[in-house]
Protein backbone atom coordinates (compact mmCIF):
# COMPACT_ATOMS: atom_id res chain seq x y z
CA UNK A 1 75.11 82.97 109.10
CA UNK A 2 74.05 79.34 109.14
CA UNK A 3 73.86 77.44 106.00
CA UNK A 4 70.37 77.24 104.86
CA UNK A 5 69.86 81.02 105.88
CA UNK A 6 72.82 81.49 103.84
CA UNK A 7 70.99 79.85 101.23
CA UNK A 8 67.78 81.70 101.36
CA UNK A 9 69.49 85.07 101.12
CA UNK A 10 71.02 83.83 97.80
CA UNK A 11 69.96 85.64 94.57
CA UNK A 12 71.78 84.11 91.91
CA UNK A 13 74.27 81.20 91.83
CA UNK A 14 76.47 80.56 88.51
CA UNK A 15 79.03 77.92 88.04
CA UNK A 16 81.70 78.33 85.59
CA UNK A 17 82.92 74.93 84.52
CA UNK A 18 82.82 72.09 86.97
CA UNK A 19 84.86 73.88 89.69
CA UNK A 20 84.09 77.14 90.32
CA UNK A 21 80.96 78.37 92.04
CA UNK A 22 79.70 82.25 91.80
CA UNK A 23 77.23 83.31 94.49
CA UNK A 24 76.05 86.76 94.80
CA UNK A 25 73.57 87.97 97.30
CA UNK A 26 71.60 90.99 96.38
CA UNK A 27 70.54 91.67 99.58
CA UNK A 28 73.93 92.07 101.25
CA UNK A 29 76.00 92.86 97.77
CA UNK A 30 78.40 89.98 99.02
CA UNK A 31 79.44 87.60 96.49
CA UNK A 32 80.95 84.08 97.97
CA UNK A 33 83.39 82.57 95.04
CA UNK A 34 84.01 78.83 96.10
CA UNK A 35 86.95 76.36 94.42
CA UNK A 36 84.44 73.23 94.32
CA UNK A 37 86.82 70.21 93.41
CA UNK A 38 87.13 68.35 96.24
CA UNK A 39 88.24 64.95 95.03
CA UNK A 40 91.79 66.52 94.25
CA UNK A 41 91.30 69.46 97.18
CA UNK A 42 90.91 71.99 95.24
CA UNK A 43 94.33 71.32 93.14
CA UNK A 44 94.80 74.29 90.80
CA UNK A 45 94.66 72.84 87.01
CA UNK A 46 94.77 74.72 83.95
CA UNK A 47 91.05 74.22 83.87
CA UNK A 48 90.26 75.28 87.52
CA UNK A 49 92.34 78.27 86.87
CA UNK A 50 90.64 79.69 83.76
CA UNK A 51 87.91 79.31 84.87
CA UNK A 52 88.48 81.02 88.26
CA UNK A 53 90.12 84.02 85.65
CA UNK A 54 86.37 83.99 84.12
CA UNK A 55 84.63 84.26 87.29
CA UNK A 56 87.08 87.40 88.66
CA UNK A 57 86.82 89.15 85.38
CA UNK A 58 82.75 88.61 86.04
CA UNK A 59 83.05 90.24 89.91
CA UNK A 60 85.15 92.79 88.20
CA UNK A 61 83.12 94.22 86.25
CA UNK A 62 80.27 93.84 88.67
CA UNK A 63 79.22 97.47 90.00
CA UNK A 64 76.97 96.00 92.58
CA UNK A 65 78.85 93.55 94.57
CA UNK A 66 80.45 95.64 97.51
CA UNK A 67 82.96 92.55 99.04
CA UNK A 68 84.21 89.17 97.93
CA UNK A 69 84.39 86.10 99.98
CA UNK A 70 87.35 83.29 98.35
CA UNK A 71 86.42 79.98 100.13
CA UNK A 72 86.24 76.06 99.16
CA UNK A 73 83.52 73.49 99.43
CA UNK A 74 85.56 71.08 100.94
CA UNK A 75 86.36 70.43 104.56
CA UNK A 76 89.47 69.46 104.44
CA UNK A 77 91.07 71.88 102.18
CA UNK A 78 90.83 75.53 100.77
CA UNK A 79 93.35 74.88 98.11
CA UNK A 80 96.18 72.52 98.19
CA UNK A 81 98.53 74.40 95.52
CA UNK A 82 99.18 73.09 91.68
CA UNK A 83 97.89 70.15 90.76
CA UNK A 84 101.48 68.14 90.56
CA UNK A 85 99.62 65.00 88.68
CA UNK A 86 99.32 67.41 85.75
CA UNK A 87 101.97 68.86 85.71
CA UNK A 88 103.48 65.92 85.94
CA UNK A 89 102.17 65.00 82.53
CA UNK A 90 103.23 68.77 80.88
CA UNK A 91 106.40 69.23 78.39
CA UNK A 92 108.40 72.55 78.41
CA UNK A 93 105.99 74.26 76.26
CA UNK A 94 102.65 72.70 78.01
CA UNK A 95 103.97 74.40 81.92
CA UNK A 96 105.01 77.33 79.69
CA UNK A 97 101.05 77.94 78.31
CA UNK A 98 99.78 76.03 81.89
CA UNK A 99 101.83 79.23 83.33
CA UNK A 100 99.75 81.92 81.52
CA UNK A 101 96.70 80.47 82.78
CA UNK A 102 97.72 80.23 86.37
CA UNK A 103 99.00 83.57 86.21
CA UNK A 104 95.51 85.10 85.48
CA UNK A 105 94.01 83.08 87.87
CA UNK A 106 95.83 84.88 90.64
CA UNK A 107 95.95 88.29 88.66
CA UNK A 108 92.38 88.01 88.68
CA UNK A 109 91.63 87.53 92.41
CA UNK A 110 94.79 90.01 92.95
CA UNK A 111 92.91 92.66 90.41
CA UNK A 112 89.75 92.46 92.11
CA UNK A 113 88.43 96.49 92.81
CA UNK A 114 86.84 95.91 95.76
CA UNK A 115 87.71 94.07 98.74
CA UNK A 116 87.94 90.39 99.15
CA UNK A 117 88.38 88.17 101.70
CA UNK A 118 89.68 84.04 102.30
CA UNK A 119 87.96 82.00 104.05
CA UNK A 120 90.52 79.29 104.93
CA UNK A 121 89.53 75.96 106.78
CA UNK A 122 92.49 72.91 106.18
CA UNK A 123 95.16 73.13 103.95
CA UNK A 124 96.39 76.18 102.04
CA UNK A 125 99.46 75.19 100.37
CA UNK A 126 101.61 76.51 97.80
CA UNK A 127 99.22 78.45 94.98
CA UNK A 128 96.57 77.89 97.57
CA UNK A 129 98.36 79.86 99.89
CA UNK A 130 99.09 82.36 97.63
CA UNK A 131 95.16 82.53 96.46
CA UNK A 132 94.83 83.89 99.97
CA UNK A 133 97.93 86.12 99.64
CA UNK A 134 96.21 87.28 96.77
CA UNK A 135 92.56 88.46 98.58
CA UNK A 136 93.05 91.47 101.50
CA UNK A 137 92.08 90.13 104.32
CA UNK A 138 92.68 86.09 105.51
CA UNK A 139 90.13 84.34 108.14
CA UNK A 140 91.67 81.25 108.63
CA UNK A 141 89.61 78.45 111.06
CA UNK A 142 91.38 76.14 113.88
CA UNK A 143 92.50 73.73 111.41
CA UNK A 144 93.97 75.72 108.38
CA UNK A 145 97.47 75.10 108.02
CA UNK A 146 99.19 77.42 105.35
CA UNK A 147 102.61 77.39 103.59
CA UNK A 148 104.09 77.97 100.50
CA UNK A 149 106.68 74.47 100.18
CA UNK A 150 107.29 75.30 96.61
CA UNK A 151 111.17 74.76 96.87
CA UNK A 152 110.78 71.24 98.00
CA UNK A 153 109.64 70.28 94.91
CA UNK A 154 111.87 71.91 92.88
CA UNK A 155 110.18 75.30 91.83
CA UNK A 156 109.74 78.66 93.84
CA UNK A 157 106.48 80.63 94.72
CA UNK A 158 105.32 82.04 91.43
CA UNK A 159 101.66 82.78 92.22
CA UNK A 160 102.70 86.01 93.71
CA UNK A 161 104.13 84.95 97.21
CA UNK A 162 107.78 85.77 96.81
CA UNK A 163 106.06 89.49 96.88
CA UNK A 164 103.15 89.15 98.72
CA UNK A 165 104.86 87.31 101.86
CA UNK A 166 106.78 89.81 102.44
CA UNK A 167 104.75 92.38 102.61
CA UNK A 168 102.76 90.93 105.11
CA UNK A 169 105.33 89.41 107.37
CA UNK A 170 108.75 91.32 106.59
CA UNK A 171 111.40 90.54 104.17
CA UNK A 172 113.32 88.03 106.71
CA UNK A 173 110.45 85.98 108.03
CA UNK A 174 109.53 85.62 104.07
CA UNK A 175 112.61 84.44 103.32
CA UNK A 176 112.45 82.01 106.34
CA UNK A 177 109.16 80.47 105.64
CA UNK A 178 109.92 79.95 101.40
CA UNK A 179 113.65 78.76 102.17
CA UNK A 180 112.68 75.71 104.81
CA UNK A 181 109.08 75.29 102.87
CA UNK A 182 107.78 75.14 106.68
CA UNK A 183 103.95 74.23 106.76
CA UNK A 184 102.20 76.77 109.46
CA UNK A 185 99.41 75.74 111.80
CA UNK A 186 97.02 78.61 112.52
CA UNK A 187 97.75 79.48 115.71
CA UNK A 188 101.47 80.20 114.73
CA UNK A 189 100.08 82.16 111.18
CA UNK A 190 98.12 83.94 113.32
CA UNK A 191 101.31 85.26 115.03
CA UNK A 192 103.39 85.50 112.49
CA UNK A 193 101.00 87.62 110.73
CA UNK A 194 100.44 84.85 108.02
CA UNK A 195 96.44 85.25 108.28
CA UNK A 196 94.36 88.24 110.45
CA UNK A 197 91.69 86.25 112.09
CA UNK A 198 91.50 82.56 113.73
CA UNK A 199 87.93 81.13 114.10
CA UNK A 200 86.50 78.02 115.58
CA UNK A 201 86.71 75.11 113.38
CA UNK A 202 83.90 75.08 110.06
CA UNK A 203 83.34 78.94 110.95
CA UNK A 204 85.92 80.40 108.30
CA UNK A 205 83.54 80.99 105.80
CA UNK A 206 80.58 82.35 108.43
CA UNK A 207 83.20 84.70 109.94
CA UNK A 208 84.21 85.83 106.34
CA UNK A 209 80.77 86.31 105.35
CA UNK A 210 80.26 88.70 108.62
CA UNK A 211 83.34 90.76 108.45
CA UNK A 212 82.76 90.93 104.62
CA UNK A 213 78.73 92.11 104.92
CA UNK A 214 80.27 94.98 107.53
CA UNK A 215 82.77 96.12 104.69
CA UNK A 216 79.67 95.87 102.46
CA UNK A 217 77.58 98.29 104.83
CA UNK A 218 80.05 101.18 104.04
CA UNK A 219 80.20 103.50 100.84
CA UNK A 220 81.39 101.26 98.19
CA UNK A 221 83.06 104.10 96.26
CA UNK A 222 84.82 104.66 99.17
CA UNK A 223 86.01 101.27 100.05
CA UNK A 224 86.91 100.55 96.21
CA UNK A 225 89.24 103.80 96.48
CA UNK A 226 90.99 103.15 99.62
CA UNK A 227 91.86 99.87 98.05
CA UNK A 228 93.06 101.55 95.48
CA UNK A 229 95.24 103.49 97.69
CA UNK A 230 96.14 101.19 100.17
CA UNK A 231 97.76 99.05 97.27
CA UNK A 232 99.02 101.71 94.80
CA UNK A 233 100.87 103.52 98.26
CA UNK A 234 102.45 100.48 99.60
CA UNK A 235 106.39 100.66 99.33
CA UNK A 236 106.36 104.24 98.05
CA UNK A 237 108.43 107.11 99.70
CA UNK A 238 105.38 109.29 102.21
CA UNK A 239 105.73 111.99 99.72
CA UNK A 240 104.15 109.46 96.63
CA UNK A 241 101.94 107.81 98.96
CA UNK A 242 100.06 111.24 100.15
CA UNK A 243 100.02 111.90 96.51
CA UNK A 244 98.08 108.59 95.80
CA UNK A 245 95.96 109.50 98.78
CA UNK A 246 95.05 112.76 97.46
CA UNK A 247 94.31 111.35 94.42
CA UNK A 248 92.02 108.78 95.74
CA UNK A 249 90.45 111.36 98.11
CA UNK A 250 89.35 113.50 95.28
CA UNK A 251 87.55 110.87 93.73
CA UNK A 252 85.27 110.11 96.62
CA UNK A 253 84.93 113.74 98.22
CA UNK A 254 83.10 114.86 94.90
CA UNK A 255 81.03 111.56 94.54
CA UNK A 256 77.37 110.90 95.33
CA UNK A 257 78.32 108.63 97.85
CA UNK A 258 80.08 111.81 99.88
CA UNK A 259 77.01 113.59 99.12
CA UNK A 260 74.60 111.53 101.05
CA UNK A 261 76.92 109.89 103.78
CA UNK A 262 77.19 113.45 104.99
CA UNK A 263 73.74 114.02 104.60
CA UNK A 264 72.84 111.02 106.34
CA UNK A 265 75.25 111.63 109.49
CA UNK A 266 73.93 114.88 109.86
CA UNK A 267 70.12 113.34 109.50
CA UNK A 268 70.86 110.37 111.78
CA UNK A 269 69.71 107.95 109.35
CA UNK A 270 71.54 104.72 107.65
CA UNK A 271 72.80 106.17 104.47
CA UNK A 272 71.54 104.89 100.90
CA UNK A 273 74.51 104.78 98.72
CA UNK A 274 74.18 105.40 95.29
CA UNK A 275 77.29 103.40 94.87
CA UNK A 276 79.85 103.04 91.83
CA UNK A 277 76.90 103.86 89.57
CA UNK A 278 75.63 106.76 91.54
């Protein structure tokens, strides 16, 4: 949706230090989180990253919102991976606590119970990459280029993408893209299976907001659950994975929500879900 419609649709805005922006729209229950440091491109510090933890433990525990957009303020960049400058600055013991906090950071847009998409536009590099690993679905826009070049500096993916890459590309094309540290332009991500959608340029976050208020429009009990067993499933044997299923089908098909989504099929009406706290 354009900007300032965006804007008027917008219930309640929060900011959690200087970085991190919360927006949550009670009209579509879609919440937009945006990295808002654009002078260092969205660089993940210590400081950026708790306070990104904060705002995903906030969405966590929010029964209302339905989908989760991940996007950046700044043109040029959705996130361009750890900021090196501080690191730069960090003894043993300093990346050693600096760890921790990245860690949650990613755990907590990983952990997230419902789903949540990345809106990528420029560069998303390294942790920023990995950010987007982290969320379900990836719209990247003409100019994203993505990559995780951790070994050419001297470390290794360690905001999930060793494990995350792989599950969206294959094992060998992982290995491929974190042994040469290759940079990707969208096109070729989109091919490789690195992101799901390419947009015109400056439409990531519009396209996000779309396919996210869609997601939105469906039972949220249901959506939270197949989550649930989309993740918990993937990598088991069949026989686990109908097991988590099952599991995850039996919490729904005795819900509310089951209740009046048949009801409202069978009355040809747009159902009224009573949601997580129906």
């Amino acid at each position: 949706m354009p900007a300032m419609a965006e804007a008027e649709r917008v219930e309640r805005v929060e900011r959690f230090g200087d970085w991190i922006e919360l927006r949550r729209d009670g009209e579509t229950r879609v919440a937009t989180l945006l990295l808002d440091r654009p002078e260092a491109l969205n660089a993940l510090s210590a400081e950026l990253a708790a306070r990104l933890a904060e705002a995903c433990a906030e969405l966590a525990a929010d029964r209302a919102t339905r989908a989760v957009v991940l996007g950046s303020t700044h043109e040029r960049a959705f996130c361009v991976g750890a900021d090196l400058k501080e690191r730069n600055g960090l003894d043993d013991a300093g990346l050693r606590r600096q760890r921790r906090v990245l860690r949650a950071a990613f755990g907590g847009v990983l952990g997230l119970p419902m789903p949540v998409i990345a809106a990528v536009r420029g560069f998303a590099l390294g942790g920023g990459y990995e950010l987007a690993l982290s969320c379900d679905l990836v719209v990247a826009d003409e100019s994203a280029v993505v990559g995780l070049p951790e070994v050419s500096v001297g470390v290794l993916p360690g905001g999930g993408g060793t494990q995350l890459l792989p599950r969206r590309v294959g094992a060998a094309r992982a290995a491929e893209l974190v042994f040469t540290a290759r940079k990707v332009p969208a096109a070729e991500a989109l091919t490789l299976g690195m992101v799901d959608q390419v947009v015109p340029t400056g439409s990531e976050r519009e396209e996000a907001l779309a396919l996210a208020g869609r997601i939105a429009r469906n039972s949220p009990v249901g959506v939270r659950a197949a989550k649930r067993a989309l993740r918990l499933g993937h990598g088991q044997d069949l026989a686990t994975g109908l097991e988590v299923e099952d599991a995850a089908w039996n919490e729904v098909a005795f819900s509310p929500d089951r209740v009046e989504g048949i009801a409202a099929f069978n009355e040809r009406r747009a159902p009224d879900w009573p949601g997580c706290d129906g």
